[in-house]
C-alpha atoms as a PDB file:
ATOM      1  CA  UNK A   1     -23.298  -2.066 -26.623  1.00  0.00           C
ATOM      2  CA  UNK A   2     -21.888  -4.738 -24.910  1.00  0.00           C
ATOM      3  CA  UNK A   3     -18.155  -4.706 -23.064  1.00  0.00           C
ATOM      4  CA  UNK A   4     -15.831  -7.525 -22.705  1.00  0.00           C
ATOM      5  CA  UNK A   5     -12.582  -6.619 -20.374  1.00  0.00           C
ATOM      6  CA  UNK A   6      -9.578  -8.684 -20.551  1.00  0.00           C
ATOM      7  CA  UNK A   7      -5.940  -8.786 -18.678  1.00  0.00           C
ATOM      8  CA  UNK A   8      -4.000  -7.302 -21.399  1.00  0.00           C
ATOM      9  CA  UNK A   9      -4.028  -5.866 -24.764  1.00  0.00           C
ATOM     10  CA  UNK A  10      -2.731  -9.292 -26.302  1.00  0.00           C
ATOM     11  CA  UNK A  11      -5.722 -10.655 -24.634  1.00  0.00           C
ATOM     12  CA  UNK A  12      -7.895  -8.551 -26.369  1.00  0.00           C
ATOM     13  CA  UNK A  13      -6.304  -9.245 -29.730  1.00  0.00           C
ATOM     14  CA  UNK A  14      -6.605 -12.492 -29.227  1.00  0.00           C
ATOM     15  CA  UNK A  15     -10.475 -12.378 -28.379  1.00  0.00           C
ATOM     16  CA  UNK A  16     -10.813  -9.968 -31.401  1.00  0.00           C
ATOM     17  CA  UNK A  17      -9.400 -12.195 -33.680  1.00  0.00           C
ATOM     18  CA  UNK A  18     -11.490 -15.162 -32.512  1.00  0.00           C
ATOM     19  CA  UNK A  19     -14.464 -12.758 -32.808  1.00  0.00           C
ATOM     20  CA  UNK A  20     -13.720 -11.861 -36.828  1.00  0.00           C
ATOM     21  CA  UNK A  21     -13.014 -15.491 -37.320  1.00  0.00           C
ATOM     22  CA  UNK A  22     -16.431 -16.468 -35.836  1.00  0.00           C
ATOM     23  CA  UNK A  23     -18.470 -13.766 -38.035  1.00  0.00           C
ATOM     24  CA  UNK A  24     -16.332 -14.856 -41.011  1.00  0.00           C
ATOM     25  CA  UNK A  25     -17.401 -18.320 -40.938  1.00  0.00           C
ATOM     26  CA  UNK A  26     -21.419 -17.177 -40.465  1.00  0.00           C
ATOM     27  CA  UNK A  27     -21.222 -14.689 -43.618  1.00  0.00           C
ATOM     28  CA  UNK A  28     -19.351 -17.086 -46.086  1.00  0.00           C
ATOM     29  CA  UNK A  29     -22.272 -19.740 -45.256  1.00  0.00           C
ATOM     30  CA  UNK A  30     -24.760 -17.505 -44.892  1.00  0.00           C
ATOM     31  CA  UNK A  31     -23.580 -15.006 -48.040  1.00  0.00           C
ATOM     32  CA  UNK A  32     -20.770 -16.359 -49.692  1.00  0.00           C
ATOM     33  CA  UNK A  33     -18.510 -13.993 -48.755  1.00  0.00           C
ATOM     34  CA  UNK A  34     -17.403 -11.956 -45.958  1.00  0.00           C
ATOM     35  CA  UNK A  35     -16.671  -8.209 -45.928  1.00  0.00           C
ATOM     36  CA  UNK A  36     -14.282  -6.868 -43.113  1.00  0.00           C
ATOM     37  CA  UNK A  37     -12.959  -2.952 -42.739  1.00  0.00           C
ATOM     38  CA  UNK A  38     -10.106  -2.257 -40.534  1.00  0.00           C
ATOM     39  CA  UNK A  39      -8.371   0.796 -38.694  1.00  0.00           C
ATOM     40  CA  UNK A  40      -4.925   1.079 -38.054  1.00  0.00           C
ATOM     41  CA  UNK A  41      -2.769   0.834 -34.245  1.00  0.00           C
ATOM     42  CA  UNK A  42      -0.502  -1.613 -32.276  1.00  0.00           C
ATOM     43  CA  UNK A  43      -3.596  -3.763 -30.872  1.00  0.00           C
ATOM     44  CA  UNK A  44      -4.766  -4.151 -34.237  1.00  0.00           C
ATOM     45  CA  UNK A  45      -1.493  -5.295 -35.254  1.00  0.00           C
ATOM     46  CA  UNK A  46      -1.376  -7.944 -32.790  1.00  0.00           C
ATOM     47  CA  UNK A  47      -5.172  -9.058 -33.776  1.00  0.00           C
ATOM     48  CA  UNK A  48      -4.564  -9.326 -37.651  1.00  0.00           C
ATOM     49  CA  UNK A  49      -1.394 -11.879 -37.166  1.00  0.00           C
ATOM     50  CA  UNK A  50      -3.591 -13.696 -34.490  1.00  0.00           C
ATOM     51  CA  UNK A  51      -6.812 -13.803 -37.315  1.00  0.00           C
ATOM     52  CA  UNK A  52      -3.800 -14.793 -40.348  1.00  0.00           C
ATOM     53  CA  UNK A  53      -3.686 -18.269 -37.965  1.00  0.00           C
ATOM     54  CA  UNK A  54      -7.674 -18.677 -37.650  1.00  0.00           C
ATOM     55  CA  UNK A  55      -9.719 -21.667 -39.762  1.00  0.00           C
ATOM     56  CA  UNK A  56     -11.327 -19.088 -42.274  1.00  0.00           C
ATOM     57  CA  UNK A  57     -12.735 -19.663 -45.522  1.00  0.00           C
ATOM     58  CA  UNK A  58     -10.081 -16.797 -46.435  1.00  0.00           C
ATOM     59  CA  UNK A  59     -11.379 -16.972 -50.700  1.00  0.00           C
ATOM     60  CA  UNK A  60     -14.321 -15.352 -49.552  1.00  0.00           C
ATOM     61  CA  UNK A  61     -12.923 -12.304 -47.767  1.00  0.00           C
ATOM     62  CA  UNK A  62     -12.920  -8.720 -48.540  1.00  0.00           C
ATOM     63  CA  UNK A  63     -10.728  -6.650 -46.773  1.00  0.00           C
ATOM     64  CA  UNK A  64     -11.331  -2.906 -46.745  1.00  0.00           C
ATOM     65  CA  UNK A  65      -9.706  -0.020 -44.977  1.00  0.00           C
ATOM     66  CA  UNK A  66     -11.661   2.132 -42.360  1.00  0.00           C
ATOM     67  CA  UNK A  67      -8.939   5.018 -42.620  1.00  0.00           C
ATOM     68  CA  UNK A  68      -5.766   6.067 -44.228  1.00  0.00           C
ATOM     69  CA  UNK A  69      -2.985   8.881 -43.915  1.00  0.00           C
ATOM     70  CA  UNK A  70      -2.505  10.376 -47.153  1.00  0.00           C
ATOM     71  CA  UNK A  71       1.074   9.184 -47.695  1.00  0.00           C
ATOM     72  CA  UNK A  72       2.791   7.149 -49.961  1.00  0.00           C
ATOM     73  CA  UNK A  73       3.107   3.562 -51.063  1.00  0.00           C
ATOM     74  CA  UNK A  74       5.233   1.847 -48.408  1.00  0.00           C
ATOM     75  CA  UNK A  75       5.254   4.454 -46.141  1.00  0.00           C
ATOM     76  CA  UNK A  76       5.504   3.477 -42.270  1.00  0.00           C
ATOM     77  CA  UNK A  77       2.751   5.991 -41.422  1.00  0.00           C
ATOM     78  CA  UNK A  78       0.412   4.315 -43.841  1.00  0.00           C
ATOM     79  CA  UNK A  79      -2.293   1.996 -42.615  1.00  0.00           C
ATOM     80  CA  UNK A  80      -1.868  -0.450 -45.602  1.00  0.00           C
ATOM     81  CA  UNK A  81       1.736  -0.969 -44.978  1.00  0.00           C
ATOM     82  CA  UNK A  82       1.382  -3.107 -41.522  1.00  0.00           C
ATOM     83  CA  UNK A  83      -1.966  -4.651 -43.360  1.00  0.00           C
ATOM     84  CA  UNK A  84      -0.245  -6.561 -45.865  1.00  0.00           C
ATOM     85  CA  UNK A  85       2.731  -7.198 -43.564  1.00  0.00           C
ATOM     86  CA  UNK A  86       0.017  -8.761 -40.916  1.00  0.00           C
ATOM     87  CA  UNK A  87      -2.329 -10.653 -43.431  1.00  0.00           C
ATOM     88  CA  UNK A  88       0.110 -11.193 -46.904  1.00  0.00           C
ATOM     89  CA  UNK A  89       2.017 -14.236 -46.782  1.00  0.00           C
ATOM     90  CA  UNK A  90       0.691 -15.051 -43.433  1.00  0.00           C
ATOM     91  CA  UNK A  91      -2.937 -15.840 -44.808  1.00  0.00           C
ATOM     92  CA  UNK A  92      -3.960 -17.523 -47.833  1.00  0.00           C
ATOM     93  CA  UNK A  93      -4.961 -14.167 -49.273  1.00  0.00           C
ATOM     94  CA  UNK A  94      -4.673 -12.673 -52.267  1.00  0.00           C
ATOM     95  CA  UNK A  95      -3.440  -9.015 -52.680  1.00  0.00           C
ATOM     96  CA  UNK A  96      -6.456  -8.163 -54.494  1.00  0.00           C
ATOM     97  CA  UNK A  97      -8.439  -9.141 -51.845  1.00  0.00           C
ATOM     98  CA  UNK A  98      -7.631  -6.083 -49.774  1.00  0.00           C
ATOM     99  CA  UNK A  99      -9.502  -3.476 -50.840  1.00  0.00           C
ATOM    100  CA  UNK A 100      -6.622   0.015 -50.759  1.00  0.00           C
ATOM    101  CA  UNK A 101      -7.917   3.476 -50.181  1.00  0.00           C
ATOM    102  CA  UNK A 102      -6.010   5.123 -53.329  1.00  0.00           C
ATOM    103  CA  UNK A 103      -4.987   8.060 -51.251  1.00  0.00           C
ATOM    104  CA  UNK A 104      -1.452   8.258 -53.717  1.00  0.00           C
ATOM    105  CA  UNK A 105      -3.593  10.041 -56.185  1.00  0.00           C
ATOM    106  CA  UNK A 106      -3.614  13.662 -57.486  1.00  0.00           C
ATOM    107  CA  UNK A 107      -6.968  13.841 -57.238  1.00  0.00           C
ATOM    108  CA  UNK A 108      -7.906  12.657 -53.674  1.00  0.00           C
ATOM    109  CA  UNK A 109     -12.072  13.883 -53.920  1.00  0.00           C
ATOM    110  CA  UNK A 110     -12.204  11.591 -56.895  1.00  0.00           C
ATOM    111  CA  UNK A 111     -10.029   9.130 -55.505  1.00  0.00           C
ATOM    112  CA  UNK A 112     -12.647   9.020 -52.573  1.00  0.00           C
ATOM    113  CA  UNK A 113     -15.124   8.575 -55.077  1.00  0.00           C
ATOM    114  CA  UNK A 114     -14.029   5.671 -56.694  1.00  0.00           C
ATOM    115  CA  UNK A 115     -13.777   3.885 -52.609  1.00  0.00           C
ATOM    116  CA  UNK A 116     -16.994   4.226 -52.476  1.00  0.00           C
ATOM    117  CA  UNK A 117     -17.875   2.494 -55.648  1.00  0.00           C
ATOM    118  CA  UNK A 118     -15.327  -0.431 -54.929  1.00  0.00           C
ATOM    119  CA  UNK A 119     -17.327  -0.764 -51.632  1.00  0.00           C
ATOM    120  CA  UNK A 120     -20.650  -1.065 -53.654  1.00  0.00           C
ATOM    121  CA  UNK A 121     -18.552  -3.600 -55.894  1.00  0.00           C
ATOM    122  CA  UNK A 122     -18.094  -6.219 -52.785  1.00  0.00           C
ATOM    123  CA  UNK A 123     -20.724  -4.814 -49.950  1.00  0.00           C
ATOM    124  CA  UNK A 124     -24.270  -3.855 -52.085  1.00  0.00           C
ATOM    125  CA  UNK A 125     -26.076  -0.463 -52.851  1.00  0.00           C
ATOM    126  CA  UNK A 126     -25.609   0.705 -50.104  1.00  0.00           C
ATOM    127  CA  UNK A 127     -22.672  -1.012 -49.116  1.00  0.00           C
ATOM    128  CA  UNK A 128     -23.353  -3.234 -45.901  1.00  0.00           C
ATOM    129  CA  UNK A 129     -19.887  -4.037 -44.343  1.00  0.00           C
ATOM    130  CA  UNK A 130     -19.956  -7.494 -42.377  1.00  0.00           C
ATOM    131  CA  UNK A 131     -17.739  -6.106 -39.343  1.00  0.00           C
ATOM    132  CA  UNK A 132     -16.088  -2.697 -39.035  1.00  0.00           C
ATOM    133  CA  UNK A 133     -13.227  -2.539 -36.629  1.00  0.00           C
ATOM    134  CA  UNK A 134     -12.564   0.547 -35.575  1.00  0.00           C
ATOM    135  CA  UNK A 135     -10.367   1.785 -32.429  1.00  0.00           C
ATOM    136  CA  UNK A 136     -10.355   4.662 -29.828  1.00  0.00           C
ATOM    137  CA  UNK A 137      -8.340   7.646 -29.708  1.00  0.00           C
ATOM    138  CA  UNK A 138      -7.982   9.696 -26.094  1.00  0.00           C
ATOM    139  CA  UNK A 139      -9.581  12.826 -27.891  1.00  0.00           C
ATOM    140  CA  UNK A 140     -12.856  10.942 -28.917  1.00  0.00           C
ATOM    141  CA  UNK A 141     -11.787  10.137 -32.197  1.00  0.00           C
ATOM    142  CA  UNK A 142     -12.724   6.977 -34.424  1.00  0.00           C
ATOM    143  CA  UNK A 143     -11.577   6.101 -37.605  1.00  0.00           C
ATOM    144  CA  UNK A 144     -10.807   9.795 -39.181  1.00  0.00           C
ATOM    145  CA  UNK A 145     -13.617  11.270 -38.087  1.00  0.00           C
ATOM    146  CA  UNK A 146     -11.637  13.660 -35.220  1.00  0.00           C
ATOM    147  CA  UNK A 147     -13.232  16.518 -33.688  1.00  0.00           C
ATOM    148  CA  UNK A 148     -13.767  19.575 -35.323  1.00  0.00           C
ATOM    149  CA  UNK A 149     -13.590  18.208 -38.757  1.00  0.00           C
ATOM    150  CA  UNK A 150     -16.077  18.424 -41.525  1.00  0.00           C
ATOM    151  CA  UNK A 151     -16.175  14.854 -42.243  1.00  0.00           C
ATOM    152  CA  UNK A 152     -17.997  14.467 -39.287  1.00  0.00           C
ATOM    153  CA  UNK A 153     -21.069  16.229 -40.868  1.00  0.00           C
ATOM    154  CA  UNK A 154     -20.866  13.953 -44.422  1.00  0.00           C
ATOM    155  CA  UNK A 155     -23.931  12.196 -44.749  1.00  0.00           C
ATOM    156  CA  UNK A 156     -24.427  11.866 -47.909  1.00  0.00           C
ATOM    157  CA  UNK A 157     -21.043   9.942 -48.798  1.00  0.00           C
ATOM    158  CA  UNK A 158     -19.998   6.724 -47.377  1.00  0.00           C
ATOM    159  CA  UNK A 159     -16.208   7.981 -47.446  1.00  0.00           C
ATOM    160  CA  UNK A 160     -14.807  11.411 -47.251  1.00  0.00           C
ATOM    161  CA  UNK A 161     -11.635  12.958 -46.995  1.00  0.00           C
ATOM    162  CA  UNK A 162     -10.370  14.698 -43.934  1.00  0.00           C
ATOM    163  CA  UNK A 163      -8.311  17.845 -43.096  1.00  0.00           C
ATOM    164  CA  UNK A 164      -5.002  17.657 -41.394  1.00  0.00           C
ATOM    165  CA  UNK A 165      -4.809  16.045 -38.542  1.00  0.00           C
ATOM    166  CA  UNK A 166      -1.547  14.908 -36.796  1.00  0.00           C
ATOM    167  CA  UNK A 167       0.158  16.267 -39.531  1.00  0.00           C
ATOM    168  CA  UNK A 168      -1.665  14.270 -42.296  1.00  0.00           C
ATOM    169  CA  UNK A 169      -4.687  14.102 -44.334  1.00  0.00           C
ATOM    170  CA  UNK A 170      -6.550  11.415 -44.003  1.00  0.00           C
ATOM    171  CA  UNK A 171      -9.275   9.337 -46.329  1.00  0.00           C
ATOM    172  CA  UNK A 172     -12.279   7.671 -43.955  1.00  0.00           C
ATOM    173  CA  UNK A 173     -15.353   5.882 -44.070  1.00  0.00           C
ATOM    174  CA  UNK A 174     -18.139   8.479 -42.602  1.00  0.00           C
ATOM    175  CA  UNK A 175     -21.029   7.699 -40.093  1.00  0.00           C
ATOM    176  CA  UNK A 176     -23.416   6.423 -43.077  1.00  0.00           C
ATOM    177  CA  UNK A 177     -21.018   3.905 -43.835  1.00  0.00           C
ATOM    178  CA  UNK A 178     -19.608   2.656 -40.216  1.00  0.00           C
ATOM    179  CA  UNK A 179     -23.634   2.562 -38.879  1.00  0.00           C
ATOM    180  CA  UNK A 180     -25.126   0.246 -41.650  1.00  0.00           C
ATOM    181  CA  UNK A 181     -22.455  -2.518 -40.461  1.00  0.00           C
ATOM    182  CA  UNK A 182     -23.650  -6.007 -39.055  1.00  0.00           C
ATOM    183  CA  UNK A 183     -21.254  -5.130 -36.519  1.00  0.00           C
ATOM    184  CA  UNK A 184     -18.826  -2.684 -35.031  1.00  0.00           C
ATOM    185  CA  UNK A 185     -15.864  -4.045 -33.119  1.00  0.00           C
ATOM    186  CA  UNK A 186     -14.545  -2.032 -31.065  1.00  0.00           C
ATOM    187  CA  UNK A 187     -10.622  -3.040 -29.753  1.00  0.00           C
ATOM    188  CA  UNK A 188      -9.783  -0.598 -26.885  1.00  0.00           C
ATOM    189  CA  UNK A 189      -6.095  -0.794 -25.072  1.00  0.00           C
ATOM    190  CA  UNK A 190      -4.296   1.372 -22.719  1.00  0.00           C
ATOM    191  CA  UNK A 191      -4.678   3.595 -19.470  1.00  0.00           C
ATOM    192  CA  UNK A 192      -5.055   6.926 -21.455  1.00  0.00           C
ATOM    193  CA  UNK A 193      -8.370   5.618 -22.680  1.00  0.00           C
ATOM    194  CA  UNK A 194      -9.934   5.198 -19.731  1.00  0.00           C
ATOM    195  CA  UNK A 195     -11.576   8.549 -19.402  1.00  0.00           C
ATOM    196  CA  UNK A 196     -12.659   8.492 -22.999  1.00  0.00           C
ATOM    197  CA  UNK A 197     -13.802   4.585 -23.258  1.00  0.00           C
ATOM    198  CA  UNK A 198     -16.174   5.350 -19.824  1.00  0.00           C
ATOM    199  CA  UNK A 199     -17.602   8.136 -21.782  1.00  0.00           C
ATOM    200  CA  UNK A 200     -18.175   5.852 -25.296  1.00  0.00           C
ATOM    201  CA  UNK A 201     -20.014   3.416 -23.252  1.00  0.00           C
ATOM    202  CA  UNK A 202     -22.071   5.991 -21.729  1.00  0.00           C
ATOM    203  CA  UNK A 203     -23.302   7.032 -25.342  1.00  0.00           C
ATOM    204  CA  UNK A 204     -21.690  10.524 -24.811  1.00  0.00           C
ATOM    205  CA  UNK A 205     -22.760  11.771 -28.477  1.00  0.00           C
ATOM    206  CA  UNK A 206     -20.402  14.892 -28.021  1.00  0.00           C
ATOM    207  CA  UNK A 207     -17.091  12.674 -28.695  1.00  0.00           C
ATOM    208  CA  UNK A 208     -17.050  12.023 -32.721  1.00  0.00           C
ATOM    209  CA  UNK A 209     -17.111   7.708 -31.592  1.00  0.00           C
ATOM    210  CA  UNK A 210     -20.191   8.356 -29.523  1.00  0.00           C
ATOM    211  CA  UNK A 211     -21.807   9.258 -32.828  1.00  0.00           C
ATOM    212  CA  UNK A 212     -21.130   5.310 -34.432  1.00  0.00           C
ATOM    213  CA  UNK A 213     -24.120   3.181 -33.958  1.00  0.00           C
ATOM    214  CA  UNK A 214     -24.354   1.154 -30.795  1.00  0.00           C
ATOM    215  CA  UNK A 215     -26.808  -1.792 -31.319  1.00  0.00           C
ATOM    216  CA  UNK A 216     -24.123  -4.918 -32.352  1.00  0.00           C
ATOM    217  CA  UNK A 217     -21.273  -3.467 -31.048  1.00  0.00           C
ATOM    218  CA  UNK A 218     -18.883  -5.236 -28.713  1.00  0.00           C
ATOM    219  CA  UNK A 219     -16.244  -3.405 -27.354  1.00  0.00           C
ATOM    220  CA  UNK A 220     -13.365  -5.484 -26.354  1.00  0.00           C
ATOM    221  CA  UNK A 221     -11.045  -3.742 -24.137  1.00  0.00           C
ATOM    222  CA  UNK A 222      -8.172  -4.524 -21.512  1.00  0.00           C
ATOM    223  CA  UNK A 223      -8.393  -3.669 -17.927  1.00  0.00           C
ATOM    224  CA  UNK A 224      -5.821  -0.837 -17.991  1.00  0.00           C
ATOM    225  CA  UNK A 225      -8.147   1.116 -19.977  1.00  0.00           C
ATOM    226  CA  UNK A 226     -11.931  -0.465 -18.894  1.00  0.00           C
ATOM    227  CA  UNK A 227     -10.770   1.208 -15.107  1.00  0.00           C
ATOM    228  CA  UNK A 228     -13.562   0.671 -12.636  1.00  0.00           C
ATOM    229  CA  UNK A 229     -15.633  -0.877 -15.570  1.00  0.00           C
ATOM    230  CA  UNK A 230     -13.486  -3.972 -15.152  1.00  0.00           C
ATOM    231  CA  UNK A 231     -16.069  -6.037 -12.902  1.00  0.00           C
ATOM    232  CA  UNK A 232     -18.696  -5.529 -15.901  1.00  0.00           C
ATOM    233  CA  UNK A 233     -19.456  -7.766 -18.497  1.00  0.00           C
ATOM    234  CA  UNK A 234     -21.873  -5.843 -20.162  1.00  0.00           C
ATOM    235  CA  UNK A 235     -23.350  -2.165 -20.844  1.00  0.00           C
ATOM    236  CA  UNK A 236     -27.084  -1.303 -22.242  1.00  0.00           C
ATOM    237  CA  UNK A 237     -27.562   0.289 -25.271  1.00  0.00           C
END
């Protein structure tokens, strides 16, 4: 796992967007296409309007979701609603091209379900995602996968649905899913991370992110949360 500490969270969006960009180009020539999954939060924000501006070969990219509120169409608290605002009409991508958790369906098991098999659809049998993004919360948390909840002991399943948590279920990609990635990217803002970021990087296992695979990840973070890690440039594995 490898750490990369910047001045300020725009800094870090920046450098994440550069970094997607970069892998983007090396998958379309190297596969024809590129498959990205994406969680939600300001920083992330910031880094998808950034990566709308990059030199991609955007007719090759998949865009899938790493986590969703079950909530719906249009609604503020949904992921997907500040996804298309960031990358519709800003990128030369089609709507189709971003790959929605249906979590605005009755039945949300077998909406799960039918994730899963889109993911085969554009990632393989098992479904190998190019580059998960995935953020930090100050409890641990990654993606959906909080602590306490069962989808944190799916392993059969590479998406699962969640209880509540912040007053909404949520739909997630598990552990299977997030650890056969090319690469994680982790994008890591803020002073109340600190505590929890020192322990990620220390491969605390206890926290549900210390669970997500660490060989190729790069966790890009600003110095307001990397603390007294600020002076490194890099972490072991």
């Amino acid at each position: 796992m490898r750490l990369e500490v910047f001045d300020d969270a725009d800094s870090v969006a920046q450098a994440a967007a550069a970094t997607i960009a970069a892998d983007a180009r090396a998958a379309v020539s190297a596969r024809g296409r590129f498959v990205l999954a994406v969680s939600g939060g300001r920083t992330p924000w910031i880094m998808l309007r950034m990566l709308a501006a990059q030199d991609i070969p955007w007719a090759g990219v998949h865009v899938c979701q790493v986590d969703e509120r079950v909530a719906p169409d249009g609604d503020p608290d949904r992921n997907l609603t500040h996804l298309r605002e960031c990358l519709l009409g800003r990128a030369p991508l089609r709507p189709e091209q971003i790959r929605v958790m249906p979590v605005d369906t009755p039945d949300l098991e077998a909406a799960a379900a039918r994730y899963a098999l889109a993911l085969r659809d554009i990632a393989g049998s098992p479904p190998v995602l190019d580059l998960v993004h995935l953020g930090l919360g100050p409890d641990g948390h990654t993606a959906s996968l909080v602590p306490g909840d069962e989808a944190l002991h799916v392993a059969g399943a590479d998406v699962a649905l969640t209880g509540i948590y912040a007053g909404r279920r949520r739909m997630t990609l598990t552990y299977p899913a997030l650890n056969r990635a090319r690469r994680v990217l982790w994008v890591v803002t803020g002073k109340e991370k600190t505590e929890i970021l020192a322990r990620l990087l220390d491969g605390d296992a206890s926290i549900p992110a210390g669970r997500v695979r660490r060989e190729q990840a790069l966790v890009l973070a600003d110095r307001a949360a990397a603390g007294r890690r600020a002076p490194e440039s890099q972490r072991g594995r």
